[in-house]
N, C-alpha and C. Protein backbone atom coordinates (compact mmCIF):
# COMPACT_ATOMS: atom_id res chain seq x y z
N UNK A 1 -4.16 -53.57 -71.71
CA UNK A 1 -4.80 -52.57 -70.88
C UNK A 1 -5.57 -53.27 -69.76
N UNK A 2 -5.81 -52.63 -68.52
CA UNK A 2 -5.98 -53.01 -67.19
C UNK A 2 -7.49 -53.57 -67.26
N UNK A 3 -7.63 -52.40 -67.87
CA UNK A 3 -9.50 -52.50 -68.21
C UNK A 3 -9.66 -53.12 -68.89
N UNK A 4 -9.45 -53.75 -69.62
CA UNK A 4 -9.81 -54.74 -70.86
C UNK A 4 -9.52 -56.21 -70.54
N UNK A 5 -8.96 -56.06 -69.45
CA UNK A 5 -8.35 -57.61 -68.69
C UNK A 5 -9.44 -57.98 -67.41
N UNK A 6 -9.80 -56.61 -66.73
CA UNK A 6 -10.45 -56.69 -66.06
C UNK A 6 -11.71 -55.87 -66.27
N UNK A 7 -12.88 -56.26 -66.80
CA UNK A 7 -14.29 -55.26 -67.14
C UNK A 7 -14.88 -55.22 -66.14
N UNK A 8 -14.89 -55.95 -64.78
CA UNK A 8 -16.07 -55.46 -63.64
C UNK A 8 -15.20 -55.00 -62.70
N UNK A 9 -13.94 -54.51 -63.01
CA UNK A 9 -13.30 -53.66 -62.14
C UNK A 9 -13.44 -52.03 -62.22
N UNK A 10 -14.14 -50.94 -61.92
CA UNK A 10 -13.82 -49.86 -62.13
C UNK A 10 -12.43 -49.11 -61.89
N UNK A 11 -11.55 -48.50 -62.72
CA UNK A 11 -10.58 -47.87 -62.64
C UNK A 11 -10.98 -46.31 -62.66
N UNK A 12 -10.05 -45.71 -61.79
CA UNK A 12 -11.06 -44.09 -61.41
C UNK A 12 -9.78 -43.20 -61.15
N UNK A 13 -9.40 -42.36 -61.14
CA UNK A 13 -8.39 -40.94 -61.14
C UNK A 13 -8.87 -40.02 -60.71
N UNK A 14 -8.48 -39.44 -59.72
CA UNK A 14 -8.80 -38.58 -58.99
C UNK A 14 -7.78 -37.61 -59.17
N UNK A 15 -8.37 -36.17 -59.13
CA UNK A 15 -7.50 -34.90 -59.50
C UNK A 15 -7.39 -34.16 -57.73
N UNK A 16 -6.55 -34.34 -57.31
CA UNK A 16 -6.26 -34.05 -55.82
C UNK A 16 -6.23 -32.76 -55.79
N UNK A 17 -5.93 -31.69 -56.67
CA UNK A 17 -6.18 -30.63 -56.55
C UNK A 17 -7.43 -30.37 -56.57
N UNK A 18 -8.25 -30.85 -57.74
CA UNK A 18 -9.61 -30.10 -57.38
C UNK A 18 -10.68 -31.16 -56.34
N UNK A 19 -10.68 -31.86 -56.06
CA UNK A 19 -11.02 -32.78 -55.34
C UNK A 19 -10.71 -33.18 -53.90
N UNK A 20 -10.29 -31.89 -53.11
CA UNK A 20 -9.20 -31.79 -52.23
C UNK A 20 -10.39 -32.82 -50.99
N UNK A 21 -11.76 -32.43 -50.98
CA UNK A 21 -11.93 -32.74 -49.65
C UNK A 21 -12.07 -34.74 -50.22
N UNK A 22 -12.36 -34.86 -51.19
CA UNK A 22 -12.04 -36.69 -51.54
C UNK A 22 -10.69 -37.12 -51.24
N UNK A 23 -9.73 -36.48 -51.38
CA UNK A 23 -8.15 -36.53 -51.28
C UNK A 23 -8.07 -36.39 -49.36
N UNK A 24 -8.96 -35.31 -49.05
CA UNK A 24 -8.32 -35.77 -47.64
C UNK A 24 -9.07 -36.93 -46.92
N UNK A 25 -10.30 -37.15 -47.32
CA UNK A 25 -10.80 -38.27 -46.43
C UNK A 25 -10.53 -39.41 -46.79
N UNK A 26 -9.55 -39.64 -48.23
CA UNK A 26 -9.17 -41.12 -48.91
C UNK A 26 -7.72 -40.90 -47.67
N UNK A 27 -7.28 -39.66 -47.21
CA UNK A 27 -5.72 -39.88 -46.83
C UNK A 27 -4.78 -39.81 -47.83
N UNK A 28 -4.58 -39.40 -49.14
CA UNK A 28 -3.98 -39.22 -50.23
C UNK A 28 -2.82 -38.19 -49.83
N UNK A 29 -1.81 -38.91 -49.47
CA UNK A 29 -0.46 -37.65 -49.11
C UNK A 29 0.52 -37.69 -50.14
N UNK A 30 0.25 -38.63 -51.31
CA UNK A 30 1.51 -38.38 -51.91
C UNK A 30 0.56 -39.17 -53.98
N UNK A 31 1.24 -39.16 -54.70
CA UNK A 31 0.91 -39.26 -55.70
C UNK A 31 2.22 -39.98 -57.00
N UNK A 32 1.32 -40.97 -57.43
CA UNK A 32 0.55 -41.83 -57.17
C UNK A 32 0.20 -42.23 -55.65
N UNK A 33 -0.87 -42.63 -55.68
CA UNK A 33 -1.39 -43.89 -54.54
C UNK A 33 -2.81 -44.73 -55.04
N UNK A 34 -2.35 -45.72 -54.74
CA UNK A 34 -2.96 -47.06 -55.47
C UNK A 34 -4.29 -47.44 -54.02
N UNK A 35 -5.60 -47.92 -54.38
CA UNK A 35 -6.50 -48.08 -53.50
C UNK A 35 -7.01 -49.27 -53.94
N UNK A 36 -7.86 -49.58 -53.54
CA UNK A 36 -8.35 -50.60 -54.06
C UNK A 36 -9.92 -50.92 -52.96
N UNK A 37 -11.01 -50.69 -53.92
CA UNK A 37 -12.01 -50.94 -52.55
C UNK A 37 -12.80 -52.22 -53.27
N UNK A 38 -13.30 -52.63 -52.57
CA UNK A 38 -14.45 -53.67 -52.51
C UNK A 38 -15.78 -54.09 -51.89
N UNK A 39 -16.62 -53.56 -51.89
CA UNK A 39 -18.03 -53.20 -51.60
C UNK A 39 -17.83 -52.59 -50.39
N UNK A 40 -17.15 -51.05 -50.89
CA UNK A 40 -16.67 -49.74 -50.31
C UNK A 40 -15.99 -50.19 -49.04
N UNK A 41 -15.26 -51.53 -49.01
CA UNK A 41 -14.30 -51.65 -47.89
C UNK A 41 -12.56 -51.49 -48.53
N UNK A 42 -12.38 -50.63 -47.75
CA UNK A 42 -10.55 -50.24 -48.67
C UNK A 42 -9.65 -51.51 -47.92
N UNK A 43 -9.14 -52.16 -49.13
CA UNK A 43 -8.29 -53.36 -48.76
C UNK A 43 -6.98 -53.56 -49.11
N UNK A 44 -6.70 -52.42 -50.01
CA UNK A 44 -5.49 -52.01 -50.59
C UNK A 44 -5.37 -50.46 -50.55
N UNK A 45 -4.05 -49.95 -49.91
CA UNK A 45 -3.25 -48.89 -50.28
C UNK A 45 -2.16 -48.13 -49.92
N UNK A 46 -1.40 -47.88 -50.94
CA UNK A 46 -0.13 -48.12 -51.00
C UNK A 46 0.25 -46.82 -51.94
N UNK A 47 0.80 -45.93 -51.28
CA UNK A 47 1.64 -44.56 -52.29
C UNK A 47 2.90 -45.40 -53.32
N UNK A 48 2.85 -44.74 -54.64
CA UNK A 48 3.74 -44.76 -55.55
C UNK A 48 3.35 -46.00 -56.37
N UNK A 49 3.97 -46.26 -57.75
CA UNK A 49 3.38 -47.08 -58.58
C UNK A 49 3.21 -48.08 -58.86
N UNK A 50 2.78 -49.11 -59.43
CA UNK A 50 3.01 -50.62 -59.55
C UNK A 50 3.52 -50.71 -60.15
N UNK A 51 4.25 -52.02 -60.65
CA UNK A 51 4.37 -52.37 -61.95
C UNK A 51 3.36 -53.24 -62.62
N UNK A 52 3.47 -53.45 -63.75
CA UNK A 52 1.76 -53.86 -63.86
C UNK A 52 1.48 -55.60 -63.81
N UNK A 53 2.89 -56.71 -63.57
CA UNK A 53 2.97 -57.76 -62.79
C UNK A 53 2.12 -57.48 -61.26
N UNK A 54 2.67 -56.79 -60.81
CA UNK A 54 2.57 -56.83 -59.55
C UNK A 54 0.85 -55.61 -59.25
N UNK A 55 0.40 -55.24 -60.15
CA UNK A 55 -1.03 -54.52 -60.30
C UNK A 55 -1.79 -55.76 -60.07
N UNK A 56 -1.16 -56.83 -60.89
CA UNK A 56 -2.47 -57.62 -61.66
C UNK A 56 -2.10 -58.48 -60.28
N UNK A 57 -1.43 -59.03 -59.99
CA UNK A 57 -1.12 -60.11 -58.91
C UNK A 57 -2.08 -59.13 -57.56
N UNK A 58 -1.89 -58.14 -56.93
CA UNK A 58 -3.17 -57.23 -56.28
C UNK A 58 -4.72 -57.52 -56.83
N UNK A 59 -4.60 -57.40 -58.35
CA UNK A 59 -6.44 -57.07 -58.55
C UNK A 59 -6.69 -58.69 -58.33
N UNK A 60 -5.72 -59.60 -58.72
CA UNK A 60 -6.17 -61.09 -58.61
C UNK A 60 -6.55 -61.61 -57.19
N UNK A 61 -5.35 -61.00 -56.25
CA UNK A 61 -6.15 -61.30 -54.74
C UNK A 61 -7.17 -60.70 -54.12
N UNK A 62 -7.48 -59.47 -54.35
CA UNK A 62 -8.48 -58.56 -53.79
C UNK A 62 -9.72 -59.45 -54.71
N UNK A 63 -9.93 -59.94 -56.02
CA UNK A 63 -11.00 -60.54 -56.34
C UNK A 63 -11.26 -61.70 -55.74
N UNK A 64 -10.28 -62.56 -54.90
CA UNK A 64 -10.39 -63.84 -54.54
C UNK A 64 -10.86 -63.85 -53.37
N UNK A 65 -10.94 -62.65 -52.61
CA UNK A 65 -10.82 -62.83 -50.86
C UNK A 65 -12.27 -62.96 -51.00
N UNK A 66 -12.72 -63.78 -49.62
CA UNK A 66 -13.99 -63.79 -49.55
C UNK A 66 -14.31 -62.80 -48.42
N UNK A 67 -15.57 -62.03 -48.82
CA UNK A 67 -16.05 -60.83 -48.27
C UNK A 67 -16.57 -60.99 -46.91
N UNK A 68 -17.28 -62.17 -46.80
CA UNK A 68 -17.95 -62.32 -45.88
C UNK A 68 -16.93 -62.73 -44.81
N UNK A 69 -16.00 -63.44 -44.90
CA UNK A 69 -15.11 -63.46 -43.87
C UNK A 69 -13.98 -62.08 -43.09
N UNK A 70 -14.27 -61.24 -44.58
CA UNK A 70 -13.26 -59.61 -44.35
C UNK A 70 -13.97 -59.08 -43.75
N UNK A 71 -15.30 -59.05 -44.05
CA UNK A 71 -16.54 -58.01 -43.07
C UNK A 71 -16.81 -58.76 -41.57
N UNK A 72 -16.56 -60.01 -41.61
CA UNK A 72 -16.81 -60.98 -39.82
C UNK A 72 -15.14 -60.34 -39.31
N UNK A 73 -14.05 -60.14 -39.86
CA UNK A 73 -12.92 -59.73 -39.49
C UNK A 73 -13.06 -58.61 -38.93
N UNK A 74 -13.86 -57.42 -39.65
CA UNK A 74 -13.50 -55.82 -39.53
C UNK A 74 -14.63 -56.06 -38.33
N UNK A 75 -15.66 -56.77 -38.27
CA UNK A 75 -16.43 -56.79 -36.99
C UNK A 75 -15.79 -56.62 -35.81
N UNK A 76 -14.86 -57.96 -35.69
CA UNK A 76 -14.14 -58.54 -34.60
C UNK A 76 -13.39 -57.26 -34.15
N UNK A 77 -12.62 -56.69 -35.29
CA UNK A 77 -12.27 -55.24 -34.66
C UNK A 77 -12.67 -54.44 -34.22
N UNK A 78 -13.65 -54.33 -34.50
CA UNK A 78 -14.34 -53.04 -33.66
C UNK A 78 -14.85 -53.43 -32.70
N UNK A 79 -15.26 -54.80 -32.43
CA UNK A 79 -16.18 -55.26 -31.39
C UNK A 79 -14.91 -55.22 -30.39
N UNK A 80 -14.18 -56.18 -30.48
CA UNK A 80 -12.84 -55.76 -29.68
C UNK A 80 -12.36 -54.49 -29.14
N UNK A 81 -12.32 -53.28 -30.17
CA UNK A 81 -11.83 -51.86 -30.34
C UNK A 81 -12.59 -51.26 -29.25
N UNK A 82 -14.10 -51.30 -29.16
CA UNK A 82 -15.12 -50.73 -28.19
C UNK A 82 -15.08 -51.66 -26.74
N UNK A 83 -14.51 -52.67 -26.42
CA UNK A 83 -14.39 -53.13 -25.28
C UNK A 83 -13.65 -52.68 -24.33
């Protein structure tokens, strides 16, 4: 189990029907879709399922990236974006 491999990962399910306005501001058009955030920056997502090789090979890179260089990245974009 996903959770038991990984304990400081939260795993979460969202019911798109009743949850419609979370479903539209995640962008959720189809089901499954796989997310993945990291101190509420979305760095993964991808409609339809994993397999769970290829889950774990995702949760292993999203834990490795260093933040501080993803957040100096998403800067550069916007700083760029507004020029």
């Amino acid at each position: 189990m996903f959770s038991e491999k990984y304990p400081d990962v939260v795993f979460a399910k969202v019911d798109t029907e009743h949850q419609t306005e979370l479903a539209q501001s995640c962008q959720i058009r189809s089901i499954p879709t796989l997310m993945l955030f990291r101190e509420q920056i979305l760095l993964f997502n991808q409609a339809g399922a994993l397999a769970p090789a290829q889950l774990a090979d995702v949760l292993d890179k999203v834990k490795q990236l260093d933040m501080h260089q993803v957040k100096a990245s998403i800067k550069q974009q916007q700083d760029t974006a507004t020029e």
